[in-house]
C-alpha atoms as a PDB file:
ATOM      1  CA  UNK A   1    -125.410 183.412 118.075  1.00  0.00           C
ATOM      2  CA  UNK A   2    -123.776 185.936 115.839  1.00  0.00           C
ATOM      3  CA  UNK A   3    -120.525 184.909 114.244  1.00  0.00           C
ATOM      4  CA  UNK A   4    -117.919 187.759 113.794  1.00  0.00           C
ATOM      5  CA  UNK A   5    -115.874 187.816 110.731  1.00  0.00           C
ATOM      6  CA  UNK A   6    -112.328 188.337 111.106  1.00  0.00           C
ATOM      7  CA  UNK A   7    -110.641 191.643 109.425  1.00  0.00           C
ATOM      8  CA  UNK A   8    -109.515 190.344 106.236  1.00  0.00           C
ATOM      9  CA  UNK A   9    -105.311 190.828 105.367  1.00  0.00           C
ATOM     10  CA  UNK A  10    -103.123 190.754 102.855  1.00  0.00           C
ATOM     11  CA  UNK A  11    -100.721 187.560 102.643  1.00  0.00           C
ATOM     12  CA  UNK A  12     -97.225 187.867 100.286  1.00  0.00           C
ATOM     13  CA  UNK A  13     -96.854 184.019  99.150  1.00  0.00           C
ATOM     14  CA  UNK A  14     -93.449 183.363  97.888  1.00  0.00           C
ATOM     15  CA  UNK A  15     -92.894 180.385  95.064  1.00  0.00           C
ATOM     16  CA  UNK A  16     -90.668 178.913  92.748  1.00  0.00           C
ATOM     17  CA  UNK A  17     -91.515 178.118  89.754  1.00  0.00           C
ATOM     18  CA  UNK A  18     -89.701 174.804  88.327  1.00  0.00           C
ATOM     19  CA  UNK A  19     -89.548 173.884  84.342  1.00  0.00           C
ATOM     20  CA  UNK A  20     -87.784 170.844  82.947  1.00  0.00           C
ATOM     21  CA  UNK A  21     -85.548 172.151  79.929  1.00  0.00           C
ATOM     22  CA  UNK A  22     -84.483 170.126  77.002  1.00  0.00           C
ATOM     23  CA  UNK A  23     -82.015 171.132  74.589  1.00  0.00           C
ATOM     24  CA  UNK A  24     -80.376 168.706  71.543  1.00  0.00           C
ATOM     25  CA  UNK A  25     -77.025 169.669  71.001  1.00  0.00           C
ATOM     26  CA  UNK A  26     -74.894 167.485  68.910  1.00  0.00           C
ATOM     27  CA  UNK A  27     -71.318 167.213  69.605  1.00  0.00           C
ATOM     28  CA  UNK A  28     -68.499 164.492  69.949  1.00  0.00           C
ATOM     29  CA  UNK A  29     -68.295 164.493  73.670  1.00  0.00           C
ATOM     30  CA  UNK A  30     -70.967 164.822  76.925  1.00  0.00           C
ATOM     31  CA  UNK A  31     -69.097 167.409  78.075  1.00  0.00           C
ATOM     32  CA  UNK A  32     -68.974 169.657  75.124  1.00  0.00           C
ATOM     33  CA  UNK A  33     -72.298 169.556  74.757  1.00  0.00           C
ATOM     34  CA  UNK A  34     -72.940 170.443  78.317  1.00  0.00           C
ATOM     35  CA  UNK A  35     -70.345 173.464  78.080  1.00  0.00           C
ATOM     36  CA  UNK A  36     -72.235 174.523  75.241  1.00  0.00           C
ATOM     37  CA  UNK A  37     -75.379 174.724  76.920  1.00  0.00           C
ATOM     38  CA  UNK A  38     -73.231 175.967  80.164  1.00  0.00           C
ATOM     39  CA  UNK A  39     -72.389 179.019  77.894  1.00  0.00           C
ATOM     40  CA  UNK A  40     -75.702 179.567  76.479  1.00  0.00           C
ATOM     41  CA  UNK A  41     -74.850 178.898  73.243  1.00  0.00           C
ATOM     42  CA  UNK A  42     -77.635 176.930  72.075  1.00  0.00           C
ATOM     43  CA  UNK A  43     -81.711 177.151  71.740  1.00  0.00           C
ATOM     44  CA  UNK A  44     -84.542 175.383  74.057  1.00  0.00           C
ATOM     45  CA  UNK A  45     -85.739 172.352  72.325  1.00  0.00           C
ATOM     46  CA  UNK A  46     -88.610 171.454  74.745  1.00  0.00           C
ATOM     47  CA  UNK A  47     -90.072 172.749  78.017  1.00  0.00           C
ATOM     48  CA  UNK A  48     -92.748 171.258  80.264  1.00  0.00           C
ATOM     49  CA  UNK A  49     -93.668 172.969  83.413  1.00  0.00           C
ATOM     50  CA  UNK A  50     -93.053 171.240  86.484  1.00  0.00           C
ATOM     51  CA  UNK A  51     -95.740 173.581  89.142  1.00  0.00           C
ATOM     52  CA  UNK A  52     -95.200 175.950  91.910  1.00  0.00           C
ATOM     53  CA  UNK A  53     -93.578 175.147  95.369  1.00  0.00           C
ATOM     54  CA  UNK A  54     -94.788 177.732  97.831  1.00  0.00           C
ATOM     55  CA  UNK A  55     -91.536 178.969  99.571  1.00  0.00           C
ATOM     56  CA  UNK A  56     -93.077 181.556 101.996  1.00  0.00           C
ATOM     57  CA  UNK A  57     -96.281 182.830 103.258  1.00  0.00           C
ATOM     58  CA  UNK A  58     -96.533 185.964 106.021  1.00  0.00           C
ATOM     59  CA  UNK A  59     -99.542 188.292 106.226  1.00  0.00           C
ATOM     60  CA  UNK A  60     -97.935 191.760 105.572  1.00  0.00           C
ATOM     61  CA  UNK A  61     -99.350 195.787 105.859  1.00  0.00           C
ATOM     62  CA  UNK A  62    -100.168 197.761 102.734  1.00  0.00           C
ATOM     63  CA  UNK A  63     -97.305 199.800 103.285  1.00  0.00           C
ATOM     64  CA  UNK A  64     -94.936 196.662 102.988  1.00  0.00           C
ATOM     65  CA  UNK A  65     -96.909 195.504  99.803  1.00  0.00           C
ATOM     66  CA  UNK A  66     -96.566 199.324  98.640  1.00  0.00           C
ATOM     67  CA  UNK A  67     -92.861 199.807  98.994  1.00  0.00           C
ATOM     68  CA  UNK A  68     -92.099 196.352  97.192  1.00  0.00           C
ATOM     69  CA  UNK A  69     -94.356 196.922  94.742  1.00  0.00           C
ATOM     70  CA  UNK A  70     -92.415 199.902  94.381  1.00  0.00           C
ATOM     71  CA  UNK A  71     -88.802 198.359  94.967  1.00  0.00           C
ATOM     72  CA  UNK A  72     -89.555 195.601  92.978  1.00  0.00           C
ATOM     73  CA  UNK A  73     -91.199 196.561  89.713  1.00  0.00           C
ATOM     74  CA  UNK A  74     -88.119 199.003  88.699  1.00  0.00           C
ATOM     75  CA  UNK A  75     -85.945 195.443  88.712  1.00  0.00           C
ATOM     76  CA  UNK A  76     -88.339 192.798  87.263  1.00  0.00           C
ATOM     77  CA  UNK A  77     -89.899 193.423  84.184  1.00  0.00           C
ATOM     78  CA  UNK A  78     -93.326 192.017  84.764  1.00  0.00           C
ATOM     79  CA  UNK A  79     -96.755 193.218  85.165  1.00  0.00           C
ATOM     80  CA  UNK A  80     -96.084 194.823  88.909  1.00  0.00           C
ATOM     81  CA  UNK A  81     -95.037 198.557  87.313  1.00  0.00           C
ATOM     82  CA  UNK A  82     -95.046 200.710  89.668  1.00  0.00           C
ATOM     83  CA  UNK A  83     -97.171 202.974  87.443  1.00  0.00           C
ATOM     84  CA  UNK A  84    -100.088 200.564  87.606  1.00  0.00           C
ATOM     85  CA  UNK A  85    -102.396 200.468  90.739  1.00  0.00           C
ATOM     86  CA  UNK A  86    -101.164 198.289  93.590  1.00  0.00           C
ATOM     87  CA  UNK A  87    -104.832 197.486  94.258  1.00  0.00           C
ATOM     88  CA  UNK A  88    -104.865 195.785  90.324  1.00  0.00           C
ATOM     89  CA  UNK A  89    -102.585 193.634  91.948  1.00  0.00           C
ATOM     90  CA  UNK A  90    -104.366 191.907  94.757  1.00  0.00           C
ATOM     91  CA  UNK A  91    -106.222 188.713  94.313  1.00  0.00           C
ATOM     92  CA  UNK A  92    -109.553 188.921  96.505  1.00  0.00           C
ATOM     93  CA  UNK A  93    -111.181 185.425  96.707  1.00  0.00           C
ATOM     94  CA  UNK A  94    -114.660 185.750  97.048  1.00  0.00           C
END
């Protein structure tokens, strides 16, 4: 009996990523110190990542993954330029 594989496709997960911020602000009242922080007026004190909460998950064509990788590297600065490769891109589990 000959098992066939199925065509492998490429899958866009979505996620959040959450932190827990701290910040030490001194101050005479609770809400001064939260307008302060409100108006970004003051510097991280601690951070501890909190994970990833998968939002989405659709299999998509290489066309879709080309045009937001496209679209989407002009407005986030992050490793998707849309100089580099999309191919540098996709994780392939082995």
């Amino acid at each position: 009996m000959t098992t066939q594989k199925r065509p492998r496709q490429i899958f866009l997960i979505e996620a959040i990523q959450t932190f827990r911020m701290r910040y030490l602000i001194e101050t005479e009242e609770a809400g001064w110190a939260e307008d302060t922080h409100t108006m970004d007026e003051c510097e991280e004190w601690q951070q501890k990542c909190l994970g990833e909460q998968i939002i989405t998950t659709r299999a998509i064509t290489r066309e879709e993954a080309e045009q937001m990788h496209a679209d989407d590297a002009l407005a986030v600065s992050s490793d998707g330029s849309p100089w580099l490769p999309l191919d540098q891109f996709i994780m392939r589990p082995k």
